[in-house]
Protein backbone atom coordinates (compact mmCIF):
# COMPACT_ATOMS: atom_id res chain seq x y z
CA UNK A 1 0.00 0.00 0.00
CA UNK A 2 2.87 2.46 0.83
CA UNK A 3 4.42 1.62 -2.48
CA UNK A 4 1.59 3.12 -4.44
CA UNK A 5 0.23 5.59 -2.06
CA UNK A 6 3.55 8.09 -2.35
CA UNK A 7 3.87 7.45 -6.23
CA UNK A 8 0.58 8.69 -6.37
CA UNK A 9 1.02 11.95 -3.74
CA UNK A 10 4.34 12.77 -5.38
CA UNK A 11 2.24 13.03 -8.75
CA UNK A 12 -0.78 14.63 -7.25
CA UNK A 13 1.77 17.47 -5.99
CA UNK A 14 2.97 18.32 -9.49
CA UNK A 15 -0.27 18.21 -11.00
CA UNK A 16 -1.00 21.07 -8.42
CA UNK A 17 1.72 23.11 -9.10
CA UNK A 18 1.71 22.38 -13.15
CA UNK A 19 -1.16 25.82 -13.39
CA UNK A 20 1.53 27.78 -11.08
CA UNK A 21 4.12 26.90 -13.34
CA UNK A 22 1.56 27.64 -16.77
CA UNK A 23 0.77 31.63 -15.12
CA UNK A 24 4.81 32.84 -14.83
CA UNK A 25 3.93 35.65 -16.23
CA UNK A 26 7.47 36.36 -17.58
CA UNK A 27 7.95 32.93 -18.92
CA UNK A 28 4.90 33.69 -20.74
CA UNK A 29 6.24 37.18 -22.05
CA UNK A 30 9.34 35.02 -23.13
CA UNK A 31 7.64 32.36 -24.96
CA UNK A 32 5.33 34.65 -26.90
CA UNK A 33 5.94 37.35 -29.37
CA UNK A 34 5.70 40.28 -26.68
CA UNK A 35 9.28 40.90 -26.88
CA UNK A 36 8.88 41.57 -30.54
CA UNK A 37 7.19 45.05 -29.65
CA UNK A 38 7.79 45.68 -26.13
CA UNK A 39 10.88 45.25 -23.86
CA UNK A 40 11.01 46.13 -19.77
CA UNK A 41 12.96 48.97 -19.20
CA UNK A 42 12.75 51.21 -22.88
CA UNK A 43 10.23 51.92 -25.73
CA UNK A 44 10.55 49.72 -28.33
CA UNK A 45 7.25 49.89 -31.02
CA UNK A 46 5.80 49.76 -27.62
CA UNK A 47 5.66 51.02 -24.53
CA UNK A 48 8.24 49.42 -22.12
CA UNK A 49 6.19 47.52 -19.16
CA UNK A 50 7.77 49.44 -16.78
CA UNK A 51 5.72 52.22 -17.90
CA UNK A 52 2.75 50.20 -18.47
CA UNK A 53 2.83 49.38 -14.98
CA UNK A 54 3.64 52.93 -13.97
CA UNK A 55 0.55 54.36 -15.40
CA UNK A 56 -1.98 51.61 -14.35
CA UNK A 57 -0.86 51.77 -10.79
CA UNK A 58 -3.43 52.21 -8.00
CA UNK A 59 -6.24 51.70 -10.83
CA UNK A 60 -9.17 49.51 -10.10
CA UNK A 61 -9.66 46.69 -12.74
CA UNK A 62 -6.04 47.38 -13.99
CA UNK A 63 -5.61 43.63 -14.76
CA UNK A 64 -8.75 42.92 -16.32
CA UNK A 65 -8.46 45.89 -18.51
CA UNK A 66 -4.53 45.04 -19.05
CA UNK A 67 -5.58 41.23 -20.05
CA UNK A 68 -8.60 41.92 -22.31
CA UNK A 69 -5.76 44.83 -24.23
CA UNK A 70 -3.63 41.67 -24.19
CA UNK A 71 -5.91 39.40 -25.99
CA UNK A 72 -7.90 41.41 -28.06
CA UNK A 73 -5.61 44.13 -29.35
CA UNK A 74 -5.94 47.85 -28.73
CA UNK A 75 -5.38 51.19 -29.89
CA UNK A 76 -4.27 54.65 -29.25
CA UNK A 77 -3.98 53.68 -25.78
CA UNK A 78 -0.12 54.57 -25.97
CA UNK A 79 -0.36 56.69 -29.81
CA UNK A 80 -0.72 55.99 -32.87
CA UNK A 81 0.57 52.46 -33.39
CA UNK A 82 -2.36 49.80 -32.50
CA UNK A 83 -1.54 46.49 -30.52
CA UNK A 84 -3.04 43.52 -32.58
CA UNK A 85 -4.59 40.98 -30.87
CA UNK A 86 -2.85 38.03 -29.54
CA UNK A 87 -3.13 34.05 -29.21
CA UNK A 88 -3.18 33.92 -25.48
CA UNK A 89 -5.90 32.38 -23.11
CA UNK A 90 -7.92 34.39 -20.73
CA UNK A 91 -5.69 32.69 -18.43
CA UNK A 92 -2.51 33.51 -20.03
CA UNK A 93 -3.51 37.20 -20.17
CA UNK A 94 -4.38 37.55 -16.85
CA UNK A 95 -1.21 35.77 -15.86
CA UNK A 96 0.91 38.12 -18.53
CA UNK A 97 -1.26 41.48 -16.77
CA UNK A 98 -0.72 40.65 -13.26
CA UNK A 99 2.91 40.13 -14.05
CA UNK A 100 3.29 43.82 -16.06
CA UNK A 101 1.58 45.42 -12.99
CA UNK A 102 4.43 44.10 -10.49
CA UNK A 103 7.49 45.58 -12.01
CA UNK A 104 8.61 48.93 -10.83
């Protein structure tokens, strides 16, 4: 019985943290075309996240309205240039928001 009951918590445990590991919001940033457009410290075609975060701090809804900009693409938020869309999840732009609005 012991042999299969830890087999099966040490897998339970990393199914569990598996979602934790999905949200890094910087891996994220990494792994999708972000970087193509946006970098953290300077303006590339877009703003740099630093100032992203700098201007959406203290607002209510910040990563809601950060996530749905995220996945669906905006425009003259930050001039003239529009952000297209992008093939993330709901999840993965939440994850990608919360993550913009903690750097400083």
């Amino acid at each position: 019985m012991k042999k299969v009951l830890l087999p099966l918590l040490a897998l339970g445990g990393a199914l569990a943290l598996q979602p934790a590991l999905a949200q890094d919001g910087e891996a994220l940033f990494k792994s999708k075309p972000c970087a193509a457009c946006h970098s953290v410290d300077a303006k590339l075609v877009g703003p740099a996240l630093k100032e992203v975060a700098a201007k959406n701090a203290g607002v209510d809804g910040a990563v809601d309205t950060l996530a749905a900009s995220i996945k669906n693409g905006s425009q003259g938020k930050w001039g003239p240039i529009p952000m297209p869309p992008n093939a993330v999840t709901e999840e993965e732009a939440k994850a990608l928001a919360t993550w913009v609005l903690s750097l400083k």
